[in-house]
Protein backbone atom coordinates (compact mmCIF):
# COMPACT_ATOMS: atom_id res chain seq x y z
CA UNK A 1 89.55 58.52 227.66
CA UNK A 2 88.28 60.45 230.22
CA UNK A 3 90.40 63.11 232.01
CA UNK A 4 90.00 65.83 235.03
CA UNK A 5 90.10 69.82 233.58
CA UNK A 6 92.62 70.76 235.76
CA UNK A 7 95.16 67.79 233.99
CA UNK A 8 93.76 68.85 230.75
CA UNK A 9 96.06 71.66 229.71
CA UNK A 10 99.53 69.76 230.40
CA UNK A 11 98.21 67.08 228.28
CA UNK A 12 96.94 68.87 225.33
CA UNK A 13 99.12 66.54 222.80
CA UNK A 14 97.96 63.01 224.31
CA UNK A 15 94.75 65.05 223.93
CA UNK A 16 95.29 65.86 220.34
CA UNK A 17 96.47 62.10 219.36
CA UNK A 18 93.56 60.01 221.05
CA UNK A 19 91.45 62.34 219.50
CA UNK A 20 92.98 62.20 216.02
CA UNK A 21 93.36 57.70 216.67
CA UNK A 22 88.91 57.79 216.52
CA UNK A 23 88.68 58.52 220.76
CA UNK A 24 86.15 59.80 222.23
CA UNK A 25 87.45 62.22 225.36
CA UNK A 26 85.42 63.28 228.51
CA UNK A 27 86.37 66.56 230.52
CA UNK A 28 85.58 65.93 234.07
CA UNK A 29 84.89 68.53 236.58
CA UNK A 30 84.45 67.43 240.10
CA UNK A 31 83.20 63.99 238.90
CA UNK A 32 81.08 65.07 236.58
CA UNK A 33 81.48 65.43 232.87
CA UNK A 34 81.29 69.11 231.84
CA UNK A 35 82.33 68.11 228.19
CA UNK A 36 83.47 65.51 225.41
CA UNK A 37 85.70 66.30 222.50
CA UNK A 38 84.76 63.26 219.75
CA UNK A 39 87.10 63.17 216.29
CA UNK A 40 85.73 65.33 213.08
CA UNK A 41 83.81 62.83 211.06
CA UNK A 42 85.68 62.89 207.76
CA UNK A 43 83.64 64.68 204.84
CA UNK A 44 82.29 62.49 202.56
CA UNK A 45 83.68 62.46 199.23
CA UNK A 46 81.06 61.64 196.77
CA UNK A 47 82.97 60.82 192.95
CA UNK A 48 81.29 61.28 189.60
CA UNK A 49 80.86 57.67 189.16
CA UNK A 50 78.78 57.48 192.28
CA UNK A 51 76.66 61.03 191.80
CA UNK A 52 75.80 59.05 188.15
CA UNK A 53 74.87 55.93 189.83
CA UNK A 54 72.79 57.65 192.19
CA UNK A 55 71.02 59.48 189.47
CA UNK A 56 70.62 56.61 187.40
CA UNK A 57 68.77 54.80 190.39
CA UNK A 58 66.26 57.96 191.02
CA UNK A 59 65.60 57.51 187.18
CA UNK A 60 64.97 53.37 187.70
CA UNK A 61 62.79 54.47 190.84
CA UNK A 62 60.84 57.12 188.98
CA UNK A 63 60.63 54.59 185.89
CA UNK A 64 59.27 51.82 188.08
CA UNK A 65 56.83 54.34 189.94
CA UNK A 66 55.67 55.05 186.25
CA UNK A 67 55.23 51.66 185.45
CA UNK A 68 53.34 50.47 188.54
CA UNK A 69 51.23 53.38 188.47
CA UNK A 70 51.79 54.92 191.79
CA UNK A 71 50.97 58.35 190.91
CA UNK A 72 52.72 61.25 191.97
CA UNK A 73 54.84 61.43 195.52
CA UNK A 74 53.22 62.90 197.96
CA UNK A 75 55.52 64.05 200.98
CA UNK A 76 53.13 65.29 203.28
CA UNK A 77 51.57 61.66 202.85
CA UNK A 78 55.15 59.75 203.44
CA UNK A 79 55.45 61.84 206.73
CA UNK A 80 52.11 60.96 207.81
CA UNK A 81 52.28 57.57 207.26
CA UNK A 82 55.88 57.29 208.99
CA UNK A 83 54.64 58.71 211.94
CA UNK A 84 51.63 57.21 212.18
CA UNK A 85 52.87 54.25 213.79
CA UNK A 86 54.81 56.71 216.57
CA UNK A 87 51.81 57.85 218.28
């Protein structure tokens, strides 16, 4: 949706429900947007189950590491390597 400033104020509850139905909405000045008001991305909710799975699959990573003899994680190395192919 994409609305001048000037209409914005008389329309704050069309606003308020495009908003709230996932739409994106653009403020335009003279022709130009000056701003966009996007919907609150809802906060993730993790549950115990999942916070256990996830903790349980760190544990089969680290295990697996272990087992394949990896040696220790080196971060400074992971960053390098991911950027490597940037440059």
């Amino acid at each position: 949706m994409t609305i001048a400033v000037e209409a914005a104020d008389t329309t704050v509850p069309e606003l308020m429900e495009s908003i709230e139905r996932g739409d994106e909405v653009r403020l335009m000045k003279n022709g130009q947007t000056v701003a966009r008001i996007v919907p609150q991305q809802p906060k993730l909710i993790v549950t115990p189950e999942q916070r256990a799975r996830a903790q349980q699959a760190l544990r089969d990573m680290d295990a697996l590491s272990k087992e394949l003899d990896l040696g220790p994680f080196n971060f400074e190395e992971f960053m390098a390597d991911r950027d490597a192919g940037r440059r």
